[in-house]
C-alpha atoms as a PDB file:
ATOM      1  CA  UNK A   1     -20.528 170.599 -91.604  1.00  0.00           C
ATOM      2  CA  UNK A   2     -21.385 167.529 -94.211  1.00  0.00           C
ATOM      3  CA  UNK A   3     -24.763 166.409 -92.931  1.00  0.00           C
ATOM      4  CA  UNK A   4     -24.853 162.847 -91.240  1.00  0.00           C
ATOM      5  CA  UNK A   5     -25.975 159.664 -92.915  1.00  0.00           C
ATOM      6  CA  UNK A   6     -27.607 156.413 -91.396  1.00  0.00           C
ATOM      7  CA  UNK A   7     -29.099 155.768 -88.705  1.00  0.00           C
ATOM      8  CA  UNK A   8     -27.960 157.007 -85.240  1.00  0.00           C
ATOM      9  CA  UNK A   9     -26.666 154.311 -83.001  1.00  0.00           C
ATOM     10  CA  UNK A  10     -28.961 153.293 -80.273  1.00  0.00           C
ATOM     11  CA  UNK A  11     -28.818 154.881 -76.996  1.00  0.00           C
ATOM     12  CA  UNK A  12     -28.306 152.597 -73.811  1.00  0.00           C
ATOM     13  CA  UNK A  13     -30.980 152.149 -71.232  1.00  0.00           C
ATOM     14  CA  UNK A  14     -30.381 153.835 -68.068  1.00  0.00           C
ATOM     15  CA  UNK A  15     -28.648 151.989 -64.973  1.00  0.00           C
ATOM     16  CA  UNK A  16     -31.723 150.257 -63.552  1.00  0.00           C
ATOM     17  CA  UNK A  17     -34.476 150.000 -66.984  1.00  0.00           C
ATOM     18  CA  UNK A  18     -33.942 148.036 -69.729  1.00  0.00           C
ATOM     19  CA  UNK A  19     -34.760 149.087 -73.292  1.00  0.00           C
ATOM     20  CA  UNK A  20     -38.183 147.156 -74.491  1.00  0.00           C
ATOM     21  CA  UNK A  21     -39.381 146.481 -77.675  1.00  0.00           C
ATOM     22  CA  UNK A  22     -42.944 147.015 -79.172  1.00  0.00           C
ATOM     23  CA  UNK A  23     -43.338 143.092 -79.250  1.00  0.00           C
ATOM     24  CA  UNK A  24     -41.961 142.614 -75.438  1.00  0.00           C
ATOM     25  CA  UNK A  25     -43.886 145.311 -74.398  1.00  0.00           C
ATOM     26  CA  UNK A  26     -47.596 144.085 -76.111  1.00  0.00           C
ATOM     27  CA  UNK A  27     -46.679 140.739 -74.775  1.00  0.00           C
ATOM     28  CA  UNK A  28     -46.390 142.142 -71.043  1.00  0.00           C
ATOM     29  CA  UNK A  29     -49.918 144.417 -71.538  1.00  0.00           C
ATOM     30  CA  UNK A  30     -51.542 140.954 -73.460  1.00  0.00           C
ATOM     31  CA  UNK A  31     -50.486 138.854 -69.898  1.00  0.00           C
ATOM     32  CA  UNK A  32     -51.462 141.899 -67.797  1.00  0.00           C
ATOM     33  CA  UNK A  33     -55.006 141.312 -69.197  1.00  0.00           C
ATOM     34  CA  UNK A  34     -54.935 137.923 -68.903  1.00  0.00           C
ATOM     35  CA  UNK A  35     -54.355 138.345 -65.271  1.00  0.00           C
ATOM     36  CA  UNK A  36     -57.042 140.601 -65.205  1.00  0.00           C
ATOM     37  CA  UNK A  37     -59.551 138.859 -66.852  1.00  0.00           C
ATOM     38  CA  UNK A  38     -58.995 135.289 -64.622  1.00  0.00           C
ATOM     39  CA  UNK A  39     -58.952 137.775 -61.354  1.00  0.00           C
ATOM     40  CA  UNK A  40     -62.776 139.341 -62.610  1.00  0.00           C
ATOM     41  CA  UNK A  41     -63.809 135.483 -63.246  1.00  0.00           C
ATOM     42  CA  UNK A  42     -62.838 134.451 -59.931  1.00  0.00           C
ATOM     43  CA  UNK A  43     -64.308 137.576 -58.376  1.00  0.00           C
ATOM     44  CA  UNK A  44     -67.711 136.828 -60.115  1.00  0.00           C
ATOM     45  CA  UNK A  45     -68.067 133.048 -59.168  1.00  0.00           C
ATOM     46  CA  UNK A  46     -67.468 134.462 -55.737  1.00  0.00           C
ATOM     47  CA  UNK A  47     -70.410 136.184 -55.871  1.00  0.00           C
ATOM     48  CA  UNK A  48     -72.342 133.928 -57.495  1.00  0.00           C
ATOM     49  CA  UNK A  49     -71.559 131.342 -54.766  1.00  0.00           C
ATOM     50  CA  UNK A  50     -72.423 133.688 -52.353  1.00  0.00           C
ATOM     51  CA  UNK A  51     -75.682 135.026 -53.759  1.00  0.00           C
ATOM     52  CA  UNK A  52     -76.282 131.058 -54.037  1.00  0.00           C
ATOM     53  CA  UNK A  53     -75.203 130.461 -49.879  1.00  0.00           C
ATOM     54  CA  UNK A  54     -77.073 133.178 -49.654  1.00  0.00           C
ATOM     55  CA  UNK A  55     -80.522 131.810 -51.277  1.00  0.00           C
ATOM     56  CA  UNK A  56     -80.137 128.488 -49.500  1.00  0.00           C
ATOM     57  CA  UNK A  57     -79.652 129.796 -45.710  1.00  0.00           C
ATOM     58  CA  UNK A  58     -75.863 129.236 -45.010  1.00  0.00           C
ATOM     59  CA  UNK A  59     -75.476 133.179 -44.326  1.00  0.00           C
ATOM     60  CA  UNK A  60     -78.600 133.391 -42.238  1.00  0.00           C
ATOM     61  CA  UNK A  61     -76.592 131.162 -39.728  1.00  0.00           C
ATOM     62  CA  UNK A  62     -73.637 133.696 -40.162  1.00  0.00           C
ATOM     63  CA  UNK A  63     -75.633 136.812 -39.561  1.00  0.00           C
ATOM     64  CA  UNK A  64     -77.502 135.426 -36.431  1.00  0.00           C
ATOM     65  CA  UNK A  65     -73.530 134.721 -35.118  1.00  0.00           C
ATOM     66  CA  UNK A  66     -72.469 137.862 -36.381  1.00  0.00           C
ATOM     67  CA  UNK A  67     -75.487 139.783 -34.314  1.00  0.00           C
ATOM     68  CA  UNK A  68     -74.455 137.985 -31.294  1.00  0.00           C
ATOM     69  CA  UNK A  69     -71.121 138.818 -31.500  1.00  0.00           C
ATOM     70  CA  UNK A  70     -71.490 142.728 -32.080  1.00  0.00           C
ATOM     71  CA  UNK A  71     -74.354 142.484 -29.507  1.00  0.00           C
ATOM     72  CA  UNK A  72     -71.202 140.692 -27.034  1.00  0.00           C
ATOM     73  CA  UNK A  73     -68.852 143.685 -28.321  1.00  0.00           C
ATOM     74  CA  UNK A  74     -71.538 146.547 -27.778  1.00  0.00           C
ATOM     75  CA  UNK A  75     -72.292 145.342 -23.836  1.00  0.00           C
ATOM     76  CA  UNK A  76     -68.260 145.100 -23.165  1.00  0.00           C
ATOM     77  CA  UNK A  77     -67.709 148.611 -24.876  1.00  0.00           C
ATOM     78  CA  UNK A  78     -70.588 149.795 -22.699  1.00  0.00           C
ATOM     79  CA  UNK A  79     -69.198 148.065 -18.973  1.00  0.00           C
ATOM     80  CA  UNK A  80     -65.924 149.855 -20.511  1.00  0.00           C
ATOM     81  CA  UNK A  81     -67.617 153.435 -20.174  1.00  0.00           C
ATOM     82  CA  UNK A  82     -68.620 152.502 -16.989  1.00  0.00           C
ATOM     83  CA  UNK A  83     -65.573 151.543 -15.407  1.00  0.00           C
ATOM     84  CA  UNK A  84     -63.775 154.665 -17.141  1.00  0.00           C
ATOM     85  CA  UNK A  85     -65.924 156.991 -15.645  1.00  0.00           C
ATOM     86  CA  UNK A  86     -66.013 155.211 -12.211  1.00  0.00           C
ATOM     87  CA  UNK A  87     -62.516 155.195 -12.645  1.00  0.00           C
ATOM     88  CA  UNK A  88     -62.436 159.344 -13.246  1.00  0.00           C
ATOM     89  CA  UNK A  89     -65.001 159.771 -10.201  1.00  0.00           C
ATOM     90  CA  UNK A  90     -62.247 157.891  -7.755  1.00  0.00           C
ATOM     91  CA  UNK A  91     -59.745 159.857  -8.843  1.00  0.00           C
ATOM     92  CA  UNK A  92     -61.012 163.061  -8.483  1.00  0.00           C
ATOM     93  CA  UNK A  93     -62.163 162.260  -5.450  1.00  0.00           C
ATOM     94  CA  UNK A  94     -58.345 161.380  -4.496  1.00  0.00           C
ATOM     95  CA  UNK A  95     -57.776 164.698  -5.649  1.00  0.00           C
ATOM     96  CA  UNK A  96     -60.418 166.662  -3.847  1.00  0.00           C
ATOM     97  CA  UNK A  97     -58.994 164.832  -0.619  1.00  0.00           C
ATOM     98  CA  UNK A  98     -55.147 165.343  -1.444  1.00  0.00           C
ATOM     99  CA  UNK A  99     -56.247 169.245  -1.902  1.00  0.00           C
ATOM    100  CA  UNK A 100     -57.726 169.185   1.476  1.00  0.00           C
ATOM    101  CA  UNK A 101     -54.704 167.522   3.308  1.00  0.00           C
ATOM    102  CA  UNK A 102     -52.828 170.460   1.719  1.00  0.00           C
ATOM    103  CA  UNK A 103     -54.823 172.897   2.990  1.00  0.00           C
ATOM    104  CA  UNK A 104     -54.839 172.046   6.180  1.00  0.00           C
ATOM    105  CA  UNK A 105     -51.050 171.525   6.312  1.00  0.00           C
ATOM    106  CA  UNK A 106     -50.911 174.933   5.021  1.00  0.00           C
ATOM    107  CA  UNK A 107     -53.219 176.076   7.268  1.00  0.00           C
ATOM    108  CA  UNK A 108     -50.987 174.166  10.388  1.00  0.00           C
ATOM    109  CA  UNK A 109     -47.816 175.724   9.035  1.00  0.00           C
ATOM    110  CA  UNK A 110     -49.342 179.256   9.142  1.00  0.00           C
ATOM    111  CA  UNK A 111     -50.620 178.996  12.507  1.00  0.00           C
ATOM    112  CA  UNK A 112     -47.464 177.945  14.256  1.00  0.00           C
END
C-alpha cells in the first residue's frame, strides 16, 4: 500500500461545536480577562466606598436598624415557641379527654 501524501483533509466539527482556531480562541480567553479584570475593579471600588461609608458613619445608622430588626425577628420567633407549645399542651389535653370519653363508653358498653 503506496504511502499517502499531503495533508489529510480536515475533519468536521461535531453537530453542536464548531471548529476554532488558535486566533478565535486567544481572542475569546483575551475578552474573558477583560471581563474579569473590569468585574475585580468594580468589586474593589465597592469596597473602597464602603470602607469610606463606613469611616464617615452611614453604616452605623444601618447597623443600629439592622439590630432592631433582628431584635423584632428574635421576640416574634420567641412568641412563636410559645404559641407552639401552648398549642401542643391543648391538644394533648384534647387527647387525654377524648381517651377518657372512650373509656367510659367502653366501660358503658361492657356493663350492659
Amino acid at each position: 500500500m503506496p504511502a499517502k501524501k499531503g495533508k489529510k483533509a480536515p475533519r468536521s466539527a461535531s453537530p453542536g461545536q464548531s471548529k476554532t482556531t488558535h486566533g478565535s480562541t486567544k481572542r475569546a480567553l483575551l475578552r474573558h480577562d477583560a471581563i474579569i479584570k473590569d468585574e475585580l475593579e468594580k468589586f474593589r471600588a465597592a469596597v473602597v466606598e464602603s470602607s469610606q461609608r463606613s469611616l464617615s458613619g452611614v453604616d452605623s445608622q444601618n447597623e443600629l436598624t439592622r439590630k432592631a430588626h433582628q431584635a423584632k425577628l428574635e421576640e416574634l420567633a420567641a412568641q412563636r415557641t410559645v404559641f407552639v407549645e401552648l398549642t401542643r399542651r391543648i391538644d394533648s389535653d384534647k387527647g387525654g379527654d377524648e381517651a377518657k370519653i372512650k373509656a367510659r363508653r367502653n366501660l358503658l358498653k361492657r356493663e350492659k
